[in-house]
Protein backbone atom coordinates (compact mmCIF):
# COMPACT_ATOMS: atom_id res chain seq x y z
CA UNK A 1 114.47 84.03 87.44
CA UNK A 2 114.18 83.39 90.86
CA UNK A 3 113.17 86.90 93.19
CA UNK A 4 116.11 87.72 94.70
CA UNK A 5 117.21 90.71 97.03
CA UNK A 6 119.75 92.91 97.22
CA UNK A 7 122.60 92.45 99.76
CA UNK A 8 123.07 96.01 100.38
CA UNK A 9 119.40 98.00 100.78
CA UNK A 10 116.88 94.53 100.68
CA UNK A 11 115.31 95.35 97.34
CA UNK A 12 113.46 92.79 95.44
CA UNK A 13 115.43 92.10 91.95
CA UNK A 14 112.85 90.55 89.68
CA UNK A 15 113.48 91.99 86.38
CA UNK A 16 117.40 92.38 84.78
CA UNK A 17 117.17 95.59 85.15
CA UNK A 18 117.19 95.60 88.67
CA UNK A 19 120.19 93.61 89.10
CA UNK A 20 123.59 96.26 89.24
CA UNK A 21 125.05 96.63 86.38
CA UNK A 22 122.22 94.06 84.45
CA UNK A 23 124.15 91.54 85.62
CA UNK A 24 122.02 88.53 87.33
CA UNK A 25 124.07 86.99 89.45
CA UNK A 26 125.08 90.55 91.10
CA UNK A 27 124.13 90.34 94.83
CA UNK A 28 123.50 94.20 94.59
CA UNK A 29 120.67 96.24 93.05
CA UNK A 30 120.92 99.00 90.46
CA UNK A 31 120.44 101.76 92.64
CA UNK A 32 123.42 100.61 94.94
CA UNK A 33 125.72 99.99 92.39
CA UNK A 34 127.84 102.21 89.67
CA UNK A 35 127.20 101.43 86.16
CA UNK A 36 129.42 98.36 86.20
CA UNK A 37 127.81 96.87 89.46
CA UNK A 38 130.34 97.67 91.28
CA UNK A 39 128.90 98.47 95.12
CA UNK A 40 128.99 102.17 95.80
CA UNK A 41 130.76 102.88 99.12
CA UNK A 42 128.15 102.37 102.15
CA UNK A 43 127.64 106.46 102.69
CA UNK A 44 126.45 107.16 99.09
CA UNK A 45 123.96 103.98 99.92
CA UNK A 46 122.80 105.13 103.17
CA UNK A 47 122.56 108.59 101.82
CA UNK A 48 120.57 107.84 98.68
CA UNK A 49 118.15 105.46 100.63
CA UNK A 50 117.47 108.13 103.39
CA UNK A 51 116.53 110.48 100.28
CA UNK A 52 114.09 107.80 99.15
CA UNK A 53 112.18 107.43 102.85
CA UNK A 54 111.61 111.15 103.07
CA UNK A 55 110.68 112.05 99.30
CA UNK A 56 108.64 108.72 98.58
CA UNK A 57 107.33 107.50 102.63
CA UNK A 58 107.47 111.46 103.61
CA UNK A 59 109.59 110.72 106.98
CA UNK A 60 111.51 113.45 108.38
CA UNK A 61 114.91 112.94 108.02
CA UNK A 62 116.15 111.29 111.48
CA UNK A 63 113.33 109.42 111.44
CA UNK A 64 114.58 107.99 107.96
CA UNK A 65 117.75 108.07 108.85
CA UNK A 66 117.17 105.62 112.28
CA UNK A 67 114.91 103.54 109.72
CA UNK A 68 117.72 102.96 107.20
CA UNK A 69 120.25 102.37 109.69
CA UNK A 70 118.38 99.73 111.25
CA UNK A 71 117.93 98.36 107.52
CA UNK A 72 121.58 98.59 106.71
CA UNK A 73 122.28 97.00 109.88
CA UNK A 74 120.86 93.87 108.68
CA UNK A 75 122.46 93.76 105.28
CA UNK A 76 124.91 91.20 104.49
CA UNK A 77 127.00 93.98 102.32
CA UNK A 78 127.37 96.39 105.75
CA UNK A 79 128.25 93.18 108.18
């Protein structure tokens, strides 16, 4: 399988279980997705990616918040 990231937040998708929805060919990662792999609407992304820069990278929140926006910015899914 050939590494591959997600459209939406820029994760690497090496294993199936990365992939939304364990589906390879999804353009969107599991943690951006619903169950199906379906993309969850662009404030539960943003929201749940903010969480993950202050509780894992221990940034204050508008730090994270200008970090993942400039992310998101980038991302094909938000264009």
């Amino acid at each position: 399988m050939d590494l591959k990231k997600c459209e939406s937040c820029g994760m690497p998708m090496v294993r199936l279980s990365d992939f939304g929805g364990m589906k390879e060919g999804n353009r969107y990662c599991k943690h951006c997705t619903y169950e199906n792999g379906d993309l969850r609407p662009r404030y539960d992304v943003r929201e749940s990616m903010i969480m993950y820069y202050m509780k894992n990278k221990r940034k204050e929140r508008r730090d994270a918040e200008q970090y993942v926006d400039e992310i998101m910015a980038g991302m094909k899914a938000w264009q």
